[in-house]
C-alpha atoms as a PDB file:
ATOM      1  CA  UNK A   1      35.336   1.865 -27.092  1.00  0.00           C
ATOM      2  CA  UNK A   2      33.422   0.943 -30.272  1.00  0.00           C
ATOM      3  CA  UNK A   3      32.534   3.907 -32.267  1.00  0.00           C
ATOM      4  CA  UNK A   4      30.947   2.828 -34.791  1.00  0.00           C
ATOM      5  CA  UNK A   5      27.265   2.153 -35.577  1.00  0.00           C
ATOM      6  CA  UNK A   6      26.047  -1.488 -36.427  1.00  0.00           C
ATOM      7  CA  UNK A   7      22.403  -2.150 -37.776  1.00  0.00           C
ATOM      8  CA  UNK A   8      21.139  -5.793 -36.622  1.00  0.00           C
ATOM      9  CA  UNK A   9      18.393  -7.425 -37.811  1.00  0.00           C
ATOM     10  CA  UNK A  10      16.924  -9.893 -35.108  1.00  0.00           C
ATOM     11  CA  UNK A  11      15.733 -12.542 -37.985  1.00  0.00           C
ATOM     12  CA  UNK A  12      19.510 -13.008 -39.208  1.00  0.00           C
ATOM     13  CA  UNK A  13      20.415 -13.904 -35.843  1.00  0.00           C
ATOM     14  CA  UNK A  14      20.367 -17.393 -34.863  1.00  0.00           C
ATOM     15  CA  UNK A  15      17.807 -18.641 -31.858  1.00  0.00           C
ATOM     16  CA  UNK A  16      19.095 -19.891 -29.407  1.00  0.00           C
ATOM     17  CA  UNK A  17      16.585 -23.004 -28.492  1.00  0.00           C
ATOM     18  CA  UNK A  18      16.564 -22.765 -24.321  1.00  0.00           C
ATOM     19  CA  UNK A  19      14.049 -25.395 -24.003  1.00  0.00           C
ATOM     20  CA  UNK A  20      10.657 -26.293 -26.442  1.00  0.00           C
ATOM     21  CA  UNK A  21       9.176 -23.566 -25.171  1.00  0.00           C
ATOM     22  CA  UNK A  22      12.110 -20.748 -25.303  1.00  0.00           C
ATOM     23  CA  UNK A  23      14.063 -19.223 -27.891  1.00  0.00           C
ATOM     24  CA  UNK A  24      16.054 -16.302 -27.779  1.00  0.00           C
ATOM     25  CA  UNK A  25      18.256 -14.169 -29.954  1.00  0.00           C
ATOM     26  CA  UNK A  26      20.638 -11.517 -28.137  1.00  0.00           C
ATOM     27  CA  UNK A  27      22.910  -8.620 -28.901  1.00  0.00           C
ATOM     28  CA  UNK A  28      25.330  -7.287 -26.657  1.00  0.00           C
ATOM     29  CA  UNK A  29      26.926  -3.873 -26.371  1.00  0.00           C
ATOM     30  CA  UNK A  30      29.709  -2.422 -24.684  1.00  0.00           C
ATOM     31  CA  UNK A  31      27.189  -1.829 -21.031  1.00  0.00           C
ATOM     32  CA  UNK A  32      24.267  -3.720 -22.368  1.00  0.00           C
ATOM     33  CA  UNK A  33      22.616  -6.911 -23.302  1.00  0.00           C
ATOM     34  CA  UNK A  34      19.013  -6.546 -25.598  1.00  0.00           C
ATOM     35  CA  UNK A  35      17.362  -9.896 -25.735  1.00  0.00           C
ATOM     36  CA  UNK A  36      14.003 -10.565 -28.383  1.00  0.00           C
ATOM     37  CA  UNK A  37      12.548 -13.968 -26.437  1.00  0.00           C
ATOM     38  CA  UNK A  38       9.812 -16.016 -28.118  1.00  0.00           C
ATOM     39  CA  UNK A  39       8.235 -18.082 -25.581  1.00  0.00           C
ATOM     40  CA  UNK A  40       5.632 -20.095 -25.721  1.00  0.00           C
ATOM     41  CA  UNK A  41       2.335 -20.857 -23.568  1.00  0.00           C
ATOM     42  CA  UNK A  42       3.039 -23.124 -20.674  1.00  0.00           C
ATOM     43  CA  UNK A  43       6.343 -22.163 -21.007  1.00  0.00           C
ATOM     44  CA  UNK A  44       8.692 -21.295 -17.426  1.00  0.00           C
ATOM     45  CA  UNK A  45      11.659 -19.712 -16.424  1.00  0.00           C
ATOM     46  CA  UNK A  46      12.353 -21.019 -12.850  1.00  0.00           C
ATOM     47  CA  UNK A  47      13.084 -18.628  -9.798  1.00  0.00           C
ATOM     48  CA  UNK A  48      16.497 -17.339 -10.128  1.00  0.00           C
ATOM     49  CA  UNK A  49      18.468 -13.998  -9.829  1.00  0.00           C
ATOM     50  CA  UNK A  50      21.198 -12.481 -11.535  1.00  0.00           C
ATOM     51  CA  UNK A  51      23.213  -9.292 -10.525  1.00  0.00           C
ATOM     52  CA  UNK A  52      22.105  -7.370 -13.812  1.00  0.00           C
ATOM     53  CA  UNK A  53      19.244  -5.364 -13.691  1.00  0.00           C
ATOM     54  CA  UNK A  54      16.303  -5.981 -16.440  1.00  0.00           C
ATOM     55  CA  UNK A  55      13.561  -4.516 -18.123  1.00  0.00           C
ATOM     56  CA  UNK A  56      11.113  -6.286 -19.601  1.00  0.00           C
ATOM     57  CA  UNK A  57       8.886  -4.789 -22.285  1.00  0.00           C
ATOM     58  CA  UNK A  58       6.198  -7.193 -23.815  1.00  0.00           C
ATOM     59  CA  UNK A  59       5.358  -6.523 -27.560  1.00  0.00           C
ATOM     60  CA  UNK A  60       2.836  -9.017 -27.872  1.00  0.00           C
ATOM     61  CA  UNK A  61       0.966 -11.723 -25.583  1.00  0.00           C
ATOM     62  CA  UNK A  62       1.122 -12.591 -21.358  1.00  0.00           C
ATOM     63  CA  UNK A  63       3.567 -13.833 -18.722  1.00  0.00           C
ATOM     64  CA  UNK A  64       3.024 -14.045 -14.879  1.00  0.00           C
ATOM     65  CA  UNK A  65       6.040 -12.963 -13.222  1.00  0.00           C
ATOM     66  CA  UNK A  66       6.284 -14.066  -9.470  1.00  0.00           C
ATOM     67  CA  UNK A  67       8.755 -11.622  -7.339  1.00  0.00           C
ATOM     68  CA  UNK A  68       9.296 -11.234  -3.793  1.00  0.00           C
ATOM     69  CA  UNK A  69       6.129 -13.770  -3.290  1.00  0.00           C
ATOM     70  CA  UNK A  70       3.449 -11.382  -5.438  1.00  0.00           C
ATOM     71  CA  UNK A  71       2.568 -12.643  -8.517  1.00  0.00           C
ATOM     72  CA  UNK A  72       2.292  -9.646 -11.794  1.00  0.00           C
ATOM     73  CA  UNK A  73       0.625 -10.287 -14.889  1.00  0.00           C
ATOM     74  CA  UNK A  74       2.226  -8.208 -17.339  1.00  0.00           C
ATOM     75  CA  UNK A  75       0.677  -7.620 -20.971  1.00  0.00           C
ATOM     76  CA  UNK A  76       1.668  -6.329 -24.596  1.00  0.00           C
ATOM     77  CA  UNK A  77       2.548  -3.024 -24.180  1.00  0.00           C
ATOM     78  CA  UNK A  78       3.136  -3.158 -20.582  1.00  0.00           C
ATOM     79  CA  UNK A  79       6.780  -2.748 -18.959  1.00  0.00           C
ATOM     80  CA  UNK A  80       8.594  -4.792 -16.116  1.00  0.00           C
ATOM     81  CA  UNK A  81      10.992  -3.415 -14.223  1.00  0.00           C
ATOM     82  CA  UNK A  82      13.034  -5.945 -12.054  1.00  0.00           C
ATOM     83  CA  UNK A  83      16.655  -4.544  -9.550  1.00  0.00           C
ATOM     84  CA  UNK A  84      19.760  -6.701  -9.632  1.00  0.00           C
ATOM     85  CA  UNK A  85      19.775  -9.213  -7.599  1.00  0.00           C
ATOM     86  CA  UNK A  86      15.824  -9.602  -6.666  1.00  0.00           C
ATOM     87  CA  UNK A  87      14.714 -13.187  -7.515  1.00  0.00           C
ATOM     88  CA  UNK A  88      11.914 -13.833 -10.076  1.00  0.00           C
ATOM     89  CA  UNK A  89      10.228 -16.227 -12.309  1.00  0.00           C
ATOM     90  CA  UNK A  90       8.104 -16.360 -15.076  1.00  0.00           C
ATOM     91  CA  UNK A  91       5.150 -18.215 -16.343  1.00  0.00           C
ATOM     92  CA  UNK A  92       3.955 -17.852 -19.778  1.00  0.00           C
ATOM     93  CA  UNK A  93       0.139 -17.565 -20.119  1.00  0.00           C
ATOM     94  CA  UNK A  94      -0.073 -17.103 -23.786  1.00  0.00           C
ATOM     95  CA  UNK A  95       2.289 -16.704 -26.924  1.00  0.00           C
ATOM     96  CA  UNK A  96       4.347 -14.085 -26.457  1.00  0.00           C
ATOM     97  CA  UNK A  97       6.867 -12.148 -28.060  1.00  0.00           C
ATOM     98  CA  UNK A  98       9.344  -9.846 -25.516  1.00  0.00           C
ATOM     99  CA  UNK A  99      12.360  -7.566 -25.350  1.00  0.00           C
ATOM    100  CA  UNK A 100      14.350  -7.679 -22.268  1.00  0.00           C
ATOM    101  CA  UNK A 101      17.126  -5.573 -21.287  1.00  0.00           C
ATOM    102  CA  UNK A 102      20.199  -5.962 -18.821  1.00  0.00           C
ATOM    103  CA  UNK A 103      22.920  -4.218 -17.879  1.00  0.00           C
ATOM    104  CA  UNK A 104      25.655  -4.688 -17.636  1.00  0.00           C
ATOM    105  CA  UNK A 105      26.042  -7.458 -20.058  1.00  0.00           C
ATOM    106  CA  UNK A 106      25.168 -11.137 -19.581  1.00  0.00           C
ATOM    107  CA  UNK A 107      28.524 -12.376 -19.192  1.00  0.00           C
ATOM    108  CA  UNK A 108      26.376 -15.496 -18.084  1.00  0.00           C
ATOM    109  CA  UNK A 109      24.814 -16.068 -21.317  1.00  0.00           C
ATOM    110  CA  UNK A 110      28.198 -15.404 -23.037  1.00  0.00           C
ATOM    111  CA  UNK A 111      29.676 -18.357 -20.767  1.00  0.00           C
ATOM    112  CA  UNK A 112      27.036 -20.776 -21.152  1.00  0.00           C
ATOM    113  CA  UNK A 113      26.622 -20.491 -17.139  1.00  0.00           C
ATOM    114  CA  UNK A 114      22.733 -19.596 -17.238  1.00  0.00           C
ATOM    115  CA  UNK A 115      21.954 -22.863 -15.856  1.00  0.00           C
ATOM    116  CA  UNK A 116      18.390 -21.913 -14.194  1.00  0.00           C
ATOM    117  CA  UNK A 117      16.552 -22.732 -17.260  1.00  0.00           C
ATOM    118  CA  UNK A 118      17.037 -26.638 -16.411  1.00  0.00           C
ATOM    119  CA  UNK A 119      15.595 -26.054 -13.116  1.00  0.00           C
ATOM    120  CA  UNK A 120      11.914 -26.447 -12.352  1.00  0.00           C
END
């Protein structure tokens, strides 16, 4: 177990370029993976699931998530909460800037496996 503190700074992390509409720099923990995403309007993350569980906090801007057939608009300074294993997509309606949060850790994104961001 790591017991020491480390200070990150999200700009001195390298984006990861998902798509022209995607970026996103990540830090993992021991239990957890924090995310900061920069997507852009129009952008989409396809239906998909994964077996962590995520919280989605929007700083800044709109997405349309679609789960379990209802569609939520979620806004800056509004919260999603999403279970493991519950499918969901997004659909970015403006600019927007947002933390997610998983645990346990995105092996997934560690492997290169996340291959749902291809899909549409």
């Amino acid at each position: 177990m790591n017991s020491t503190a480390t200070h990150h700074r999200w700009n001195a992390i390298e984006p990861e370029h998902i798509n022209a509409a995607i970026a996103r720099r990540y830090i993992n923990g021991e239990r957890v993976t924090v995310a900061r995403f920069e997507l852009k309007r129009g952008g989409v993350v396809p239906v998909h699931a994964h077996d962590n569980e995520q919280i989605s906090i929007v700083l800044d801007g709109a997405l349309r998530f679609t789960i379990d057939g209802s569609e939520i608009v979620v806004r800056g300074g509004e919260v999603m909460q999403i279970p493991g294993g519950v499918p969901h997509g997004v659909d970015v309606l403006e600019d927007t800037l947002v933390i997610d949060v998983f645990s346990p850790v995105r092996q997934d994104w560690i492997d290169k496996t996340d291959t749902y961001f291809q899909r549409r």
